[in-house]
Protein backbone atom coordinates (compact mmCIF):
# COMPACT_ATOMS: atom_id res chain seq x y z
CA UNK A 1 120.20 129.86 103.32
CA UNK A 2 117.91 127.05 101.59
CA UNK A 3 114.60 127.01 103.09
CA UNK A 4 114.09 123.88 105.03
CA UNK A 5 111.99 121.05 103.73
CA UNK A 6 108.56 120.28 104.90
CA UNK A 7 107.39 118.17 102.30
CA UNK A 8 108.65 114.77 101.25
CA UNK A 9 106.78 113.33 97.57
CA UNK A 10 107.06 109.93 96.93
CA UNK A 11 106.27 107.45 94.01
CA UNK A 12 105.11 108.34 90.34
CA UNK A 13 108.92 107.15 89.68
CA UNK A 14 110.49 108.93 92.38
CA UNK A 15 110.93 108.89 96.79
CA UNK A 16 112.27 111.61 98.19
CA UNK A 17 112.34 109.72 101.64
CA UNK A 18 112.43 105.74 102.97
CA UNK A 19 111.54 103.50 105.49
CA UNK A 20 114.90 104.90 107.22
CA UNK A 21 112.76 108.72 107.92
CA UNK A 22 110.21 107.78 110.35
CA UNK A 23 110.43 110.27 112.87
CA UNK A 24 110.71 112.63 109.83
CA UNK A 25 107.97 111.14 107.64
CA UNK A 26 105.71 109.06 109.98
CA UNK A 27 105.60 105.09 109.92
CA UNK A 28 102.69 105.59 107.14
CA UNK A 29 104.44 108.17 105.01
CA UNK A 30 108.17 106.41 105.88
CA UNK A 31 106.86 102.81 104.47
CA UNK A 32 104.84 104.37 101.28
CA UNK A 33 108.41 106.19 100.45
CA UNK A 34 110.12 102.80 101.23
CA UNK A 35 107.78 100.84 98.50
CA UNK A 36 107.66 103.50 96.22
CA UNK A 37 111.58 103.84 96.13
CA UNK A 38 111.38 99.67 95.76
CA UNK A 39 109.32 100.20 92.44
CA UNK A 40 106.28 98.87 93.65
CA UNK A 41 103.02 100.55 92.52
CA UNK A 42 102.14 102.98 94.75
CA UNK A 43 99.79 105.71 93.93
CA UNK A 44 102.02 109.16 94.03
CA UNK A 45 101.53 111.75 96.64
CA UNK A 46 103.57 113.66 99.56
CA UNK A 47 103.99 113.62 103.19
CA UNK A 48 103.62 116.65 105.35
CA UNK A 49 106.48 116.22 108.00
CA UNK A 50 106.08 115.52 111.87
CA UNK A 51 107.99 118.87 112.11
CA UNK A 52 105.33 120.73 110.68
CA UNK A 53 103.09 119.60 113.66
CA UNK A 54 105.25 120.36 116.53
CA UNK A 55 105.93 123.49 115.15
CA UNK A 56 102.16 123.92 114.67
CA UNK A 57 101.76 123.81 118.60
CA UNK A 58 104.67 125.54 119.27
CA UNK A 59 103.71 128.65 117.34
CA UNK A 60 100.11 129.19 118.45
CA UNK A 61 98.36 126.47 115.66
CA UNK A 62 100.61 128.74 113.09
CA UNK A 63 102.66 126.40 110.09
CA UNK A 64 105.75 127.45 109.18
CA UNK A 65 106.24 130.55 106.67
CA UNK A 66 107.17 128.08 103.69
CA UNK A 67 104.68 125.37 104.12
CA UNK A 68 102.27 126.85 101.02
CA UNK A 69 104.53 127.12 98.79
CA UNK A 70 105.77 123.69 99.17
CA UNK A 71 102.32 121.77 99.40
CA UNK A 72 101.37 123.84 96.16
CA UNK A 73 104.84 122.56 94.29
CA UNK A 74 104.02 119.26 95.65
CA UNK A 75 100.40 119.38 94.68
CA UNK A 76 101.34 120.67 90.93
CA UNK A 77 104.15 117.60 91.14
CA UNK A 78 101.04 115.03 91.78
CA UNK A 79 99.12 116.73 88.96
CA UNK A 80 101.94 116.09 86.49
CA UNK A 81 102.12 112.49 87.46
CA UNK A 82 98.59 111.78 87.28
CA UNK A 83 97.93 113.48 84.21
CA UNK A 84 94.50 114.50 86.65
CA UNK A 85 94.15 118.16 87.71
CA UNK A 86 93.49 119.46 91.57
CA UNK A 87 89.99 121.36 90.83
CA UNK A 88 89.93 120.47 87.16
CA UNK A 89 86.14 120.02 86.52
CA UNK A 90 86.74 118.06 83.29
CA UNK A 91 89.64 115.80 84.56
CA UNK A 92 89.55 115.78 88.25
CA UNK A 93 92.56 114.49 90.89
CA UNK A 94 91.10 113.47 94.12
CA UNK A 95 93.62 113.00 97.07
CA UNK A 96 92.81 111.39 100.42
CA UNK A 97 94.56 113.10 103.76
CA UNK A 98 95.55 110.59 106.16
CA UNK A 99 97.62 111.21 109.98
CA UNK A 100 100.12 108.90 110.03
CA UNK A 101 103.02 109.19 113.22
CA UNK A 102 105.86 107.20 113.70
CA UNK A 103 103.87 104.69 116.12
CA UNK A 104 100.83 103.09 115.26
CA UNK A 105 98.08 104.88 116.51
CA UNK A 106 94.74 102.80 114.85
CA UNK A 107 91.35 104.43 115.14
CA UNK A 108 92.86 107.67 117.41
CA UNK A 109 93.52 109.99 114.59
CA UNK A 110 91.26 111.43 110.76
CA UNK A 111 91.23 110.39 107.89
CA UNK A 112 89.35 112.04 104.75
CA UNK A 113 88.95 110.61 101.11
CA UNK A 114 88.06 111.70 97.87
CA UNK A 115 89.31 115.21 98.71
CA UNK A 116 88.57 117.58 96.14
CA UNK A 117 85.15 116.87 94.77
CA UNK A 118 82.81 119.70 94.22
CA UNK A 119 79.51 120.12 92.46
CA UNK A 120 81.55 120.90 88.98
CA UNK A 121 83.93 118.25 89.66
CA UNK A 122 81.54 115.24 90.48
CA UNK A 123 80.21 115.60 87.21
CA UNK A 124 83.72 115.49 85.62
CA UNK A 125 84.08 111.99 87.06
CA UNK A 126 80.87 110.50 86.32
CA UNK A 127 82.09 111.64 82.63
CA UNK A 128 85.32 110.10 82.84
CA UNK A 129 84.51 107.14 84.71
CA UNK A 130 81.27 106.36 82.66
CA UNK A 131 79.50 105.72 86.35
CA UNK A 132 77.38 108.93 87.93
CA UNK A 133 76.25 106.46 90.54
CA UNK A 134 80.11 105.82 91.53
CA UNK A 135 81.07 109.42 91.15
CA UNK A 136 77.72 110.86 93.47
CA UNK A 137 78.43 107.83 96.12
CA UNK A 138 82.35 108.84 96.11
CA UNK A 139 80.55 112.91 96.50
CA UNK A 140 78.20 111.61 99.46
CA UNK A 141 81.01 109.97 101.27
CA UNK A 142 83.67 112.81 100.84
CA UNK A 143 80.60 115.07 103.02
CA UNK A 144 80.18 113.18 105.27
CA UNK A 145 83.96 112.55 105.96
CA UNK A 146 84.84 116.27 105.85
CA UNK A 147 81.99 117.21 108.11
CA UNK A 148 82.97 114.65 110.77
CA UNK A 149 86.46 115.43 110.93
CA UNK A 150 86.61 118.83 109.49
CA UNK A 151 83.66 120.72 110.36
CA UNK A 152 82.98 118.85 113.46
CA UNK A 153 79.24 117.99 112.80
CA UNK A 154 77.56 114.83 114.43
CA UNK A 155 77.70 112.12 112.14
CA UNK A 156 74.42 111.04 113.06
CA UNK A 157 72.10 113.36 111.22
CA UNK A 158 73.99 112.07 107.76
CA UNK A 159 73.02 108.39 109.10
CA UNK A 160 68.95 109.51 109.00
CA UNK A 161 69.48 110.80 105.76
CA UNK A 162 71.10 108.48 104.33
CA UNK A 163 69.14 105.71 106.34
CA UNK A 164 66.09 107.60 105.43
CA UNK A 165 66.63 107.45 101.60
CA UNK A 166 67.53 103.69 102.01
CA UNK A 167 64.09 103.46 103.89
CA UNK A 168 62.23 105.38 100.94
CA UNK A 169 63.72 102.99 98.32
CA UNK A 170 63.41 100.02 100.21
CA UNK A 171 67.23 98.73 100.48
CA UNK A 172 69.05 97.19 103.07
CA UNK A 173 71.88 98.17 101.87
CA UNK A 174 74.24 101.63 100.36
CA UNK A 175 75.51 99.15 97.10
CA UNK A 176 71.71 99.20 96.15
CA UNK A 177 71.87 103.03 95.48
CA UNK A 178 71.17 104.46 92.24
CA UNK A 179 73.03 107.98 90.94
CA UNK A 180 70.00 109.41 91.33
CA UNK A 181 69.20 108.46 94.73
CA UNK A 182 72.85 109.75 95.71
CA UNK A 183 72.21 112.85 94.17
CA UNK A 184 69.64 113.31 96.72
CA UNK A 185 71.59 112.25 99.33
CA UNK A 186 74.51 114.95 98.45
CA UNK A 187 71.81 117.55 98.54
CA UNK A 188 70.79 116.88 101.62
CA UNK A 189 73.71 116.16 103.17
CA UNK A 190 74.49 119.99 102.05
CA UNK A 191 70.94 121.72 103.14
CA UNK A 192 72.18 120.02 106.62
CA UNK A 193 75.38 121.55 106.70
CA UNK A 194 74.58 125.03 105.72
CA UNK A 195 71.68 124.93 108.26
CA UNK A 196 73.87 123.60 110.96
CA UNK A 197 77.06 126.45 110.24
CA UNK A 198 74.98 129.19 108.67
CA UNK A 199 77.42 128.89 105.26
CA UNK A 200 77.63 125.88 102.69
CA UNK A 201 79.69 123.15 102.47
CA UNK A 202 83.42 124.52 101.19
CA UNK A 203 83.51 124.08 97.42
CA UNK A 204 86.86 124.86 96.84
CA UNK A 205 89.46 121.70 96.62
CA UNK A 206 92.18 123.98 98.12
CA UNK A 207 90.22 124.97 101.28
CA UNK A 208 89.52 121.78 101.19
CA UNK A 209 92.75 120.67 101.74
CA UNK A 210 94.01 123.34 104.23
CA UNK A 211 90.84 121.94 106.35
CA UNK A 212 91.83 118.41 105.93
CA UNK A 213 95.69 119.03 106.63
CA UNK A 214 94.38 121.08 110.04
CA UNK A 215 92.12 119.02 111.39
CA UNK A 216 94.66 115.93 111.29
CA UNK A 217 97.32 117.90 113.25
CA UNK A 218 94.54 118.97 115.37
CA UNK A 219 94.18 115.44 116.16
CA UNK A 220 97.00 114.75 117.37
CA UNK A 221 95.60 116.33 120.14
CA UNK A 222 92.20 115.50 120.43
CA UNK A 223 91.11 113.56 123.74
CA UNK A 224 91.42 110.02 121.72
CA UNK A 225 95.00 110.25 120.97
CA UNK A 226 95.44 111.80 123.94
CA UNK A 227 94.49 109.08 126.35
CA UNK A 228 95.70 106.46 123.48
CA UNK A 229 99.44 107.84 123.75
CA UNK A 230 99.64 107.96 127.88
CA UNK A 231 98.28 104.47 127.56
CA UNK A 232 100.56 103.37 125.36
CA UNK A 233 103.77 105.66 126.49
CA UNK A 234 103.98 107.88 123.06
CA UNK A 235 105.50 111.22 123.54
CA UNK A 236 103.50 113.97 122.61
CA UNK A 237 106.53 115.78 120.65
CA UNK A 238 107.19 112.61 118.67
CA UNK A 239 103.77 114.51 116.72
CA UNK A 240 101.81 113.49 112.98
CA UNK A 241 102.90 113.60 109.86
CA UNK A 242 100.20 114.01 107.03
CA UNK A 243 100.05 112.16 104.20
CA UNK A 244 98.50 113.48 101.02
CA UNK A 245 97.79 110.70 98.22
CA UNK A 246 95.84 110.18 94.52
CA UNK A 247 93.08 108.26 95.17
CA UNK A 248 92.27 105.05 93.83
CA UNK A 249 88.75 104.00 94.01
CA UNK A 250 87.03 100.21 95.38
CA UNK A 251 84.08 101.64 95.34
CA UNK A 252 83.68 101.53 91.29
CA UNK A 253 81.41 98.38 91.20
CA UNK A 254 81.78 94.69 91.57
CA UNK A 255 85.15 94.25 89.67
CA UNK A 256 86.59 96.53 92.72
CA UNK A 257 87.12 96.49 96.19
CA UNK A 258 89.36 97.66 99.37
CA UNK A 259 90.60 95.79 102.20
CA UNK A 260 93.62 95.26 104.87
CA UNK A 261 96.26 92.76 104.14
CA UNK A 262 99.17 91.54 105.87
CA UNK A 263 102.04 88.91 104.97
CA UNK A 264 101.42 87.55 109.07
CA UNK A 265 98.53 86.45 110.93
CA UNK A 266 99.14 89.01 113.27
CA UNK A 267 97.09 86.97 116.07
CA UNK A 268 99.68 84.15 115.78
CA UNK A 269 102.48 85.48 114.01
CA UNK A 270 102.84 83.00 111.33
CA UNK A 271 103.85 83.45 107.98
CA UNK A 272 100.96 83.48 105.69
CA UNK A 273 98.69 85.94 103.87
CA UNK A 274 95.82 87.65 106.71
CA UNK A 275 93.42 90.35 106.19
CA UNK A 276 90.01 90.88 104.99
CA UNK A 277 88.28 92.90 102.07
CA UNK A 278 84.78 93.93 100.78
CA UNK A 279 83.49 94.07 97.35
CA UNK A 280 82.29 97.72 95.91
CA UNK A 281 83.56 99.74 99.18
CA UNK A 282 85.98 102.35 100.08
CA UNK A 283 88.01 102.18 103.27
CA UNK A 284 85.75 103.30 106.16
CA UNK A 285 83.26 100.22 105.29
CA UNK A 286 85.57 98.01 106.34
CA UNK A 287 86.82 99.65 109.78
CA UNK A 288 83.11 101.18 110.19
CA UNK A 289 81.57 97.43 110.74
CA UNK A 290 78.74 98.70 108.41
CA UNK A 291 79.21 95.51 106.38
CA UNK A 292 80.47 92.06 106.70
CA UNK A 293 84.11 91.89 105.09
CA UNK A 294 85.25 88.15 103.77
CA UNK A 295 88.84 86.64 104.04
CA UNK A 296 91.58 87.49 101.75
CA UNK A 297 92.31 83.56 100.90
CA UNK A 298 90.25 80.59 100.33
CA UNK A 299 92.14 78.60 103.98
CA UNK A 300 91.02 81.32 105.74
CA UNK A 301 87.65 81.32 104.28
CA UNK A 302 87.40 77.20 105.35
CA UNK A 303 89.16 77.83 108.43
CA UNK A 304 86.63 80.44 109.59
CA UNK A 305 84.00 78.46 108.06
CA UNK A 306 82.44 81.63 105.94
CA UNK A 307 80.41 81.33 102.94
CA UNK A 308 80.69 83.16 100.31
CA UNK A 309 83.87 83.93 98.00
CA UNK A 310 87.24 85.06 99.72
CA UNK A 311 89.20 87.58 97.47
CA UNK A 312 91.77 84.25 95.97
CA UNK A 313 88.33 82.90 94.77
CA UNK A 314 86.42 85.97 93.34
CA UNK A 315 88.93 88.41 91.91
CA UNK A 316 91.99 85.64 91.16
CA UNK A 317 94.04 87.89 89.16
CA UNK A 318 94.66 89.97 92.21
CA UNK A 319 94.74 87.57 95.12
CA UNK A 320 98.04 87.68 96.94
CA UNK A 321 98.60 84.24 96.82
């Protein structure tokens, strides 16, 4: 009898799922199967299945007997279509672990990104991307993440730190940052986690993982989500998928940048481009309100009377319009 399947990859050329799966795959990991299998450019990765949660609480926080060996096929499968290596200190893959269930759940559940960096590994990407100030901020970020939502620590010691090397240089802001001052950052960002556990900060991009991938089906059932899905009517069985993808980076300088997008203004519902984005930022600095994001499109810009560029105006060859 053929083991059953836990884990779904998608793009890199391939979808083993679509937008057709989303009990199965979660609406996240259902829709990045649906554009993958559609050709658009989606960076590769797989989805943990919803399955794998409930039987996670039904089995005493226990995955099912085959689970490893599929996340490690899947994980060698993402390897090969990067051309990047999980651990590889010279050519590094870094994956980001997001929940993803088959209703929207926004803000209730983890995320972590740049999964997978280590103090050899770091060093491989400031090599490869030619940027050890990019490479130390993408380190700095990937603690404090992990520590938040893995290790449980209070966010708000990393905040002093961080606030207090800001304070030392005299910036007002994290995009003034030097690889240097980083560096300092991820070492103390480390001295605070060993002193707070009693052991260092996992080095190892497969424990890593294991952490990430438990702590978002522990989520599912943290008092958040909780409250979020009795307020909203969202069975408990329905569970989370997890989504495991390559990361690409907007936090690489001032010729990239992350955002939200969507093809409706989803205050009024009509059809036109919506969202926002910021310059030199990864994900969280947009949701965290840590900075001020601009529109996606010049009308928006004029309609909410901003200054500044909107995406259409500063980065034209990859404005939606």
């Amino acid at each position: 009898m053929a083991a059953k399947q836990w884990v779904y990859g998608f793009g890199g050329g391939e979808s083993a799922g679509d937008a057709s799966m989303k009990a199965l795959l979660g609406g996240k990991g259902a829709n990045l199967a649906e554009m993958a299998k559609l050709g658009l450019p989606v960076p590769p990765g797989f989805t943990i299945t919803t399955e794998v949660c409930t039987e996670f609480y039904a089995n005493k926080r226990n995955y099912p007997a085959e689970l490893a060996a599929q996340v490690d096929a899947a994980m060698a499968t993402l390897e090969k279509k990067s051309g990047k290596g999980f651990g590889d200190a010279s050519n590094p893959l870094l994956v980001s672990v997001r929940s993803g269930s088959r209703a929207s759940m926004p803000g209730m559940m983890d995320t972590v990104l740049n999964l997978g960096l280590n103090d050899e590994t770091v060093e491989g990407l400031a090599k490869l991307s030619g940027d050890a100030r990019f490479a130390y901020d993408s380190y700095r970020r990937f603690i404090q993440m992990y520590s938040d939502v893995v290790l449980e620590l209070e966010h708000g010691e990393f905040e002093d730190i961080l606030g207090s090397q800001k304070d030392l240089q005299g910036y007002s802001s994290g995009t003034e940052m030097k690889a240097d001052e980083w560096k300092a950052v991820v070492a103390g960002y480390k001295r605070a986690v060993e002193r707070e556990l009693g052991k260092p900060f996992p080095n190892d991009p497969k424990e890593q993982l294991w952490g990430a991938v438990g702590a978002v089906f522990s989520s599912w059932m943290n008092d958040r989500a909780i409250f979020y899905r009795k307020h909203n009517n969202i069975p408990e069985s329905w569970g989370t998928a997890v989504n495991v993808q390559a990361m690409v980076f907007g936090n690489m300088g001032e010729t990239s940048a992350t955002g939200v997008a969507f093809t409706r203004d989803p205050s009024t519902g009509d059809k036109k481009f919506y969202g926002e984005f910021l310059i030199n930022a990864q994900g969280e600095d947009v949701v965290a309100g840590i900075r001020t994001p601009k529109a996606l499109t010049k009308a928006s810009r004029e309609e909410m009377k901003e200054t500044g560029q909107s995406l259409e105006e500063a980065m034209p060859k990859f404005s939606p319009s």
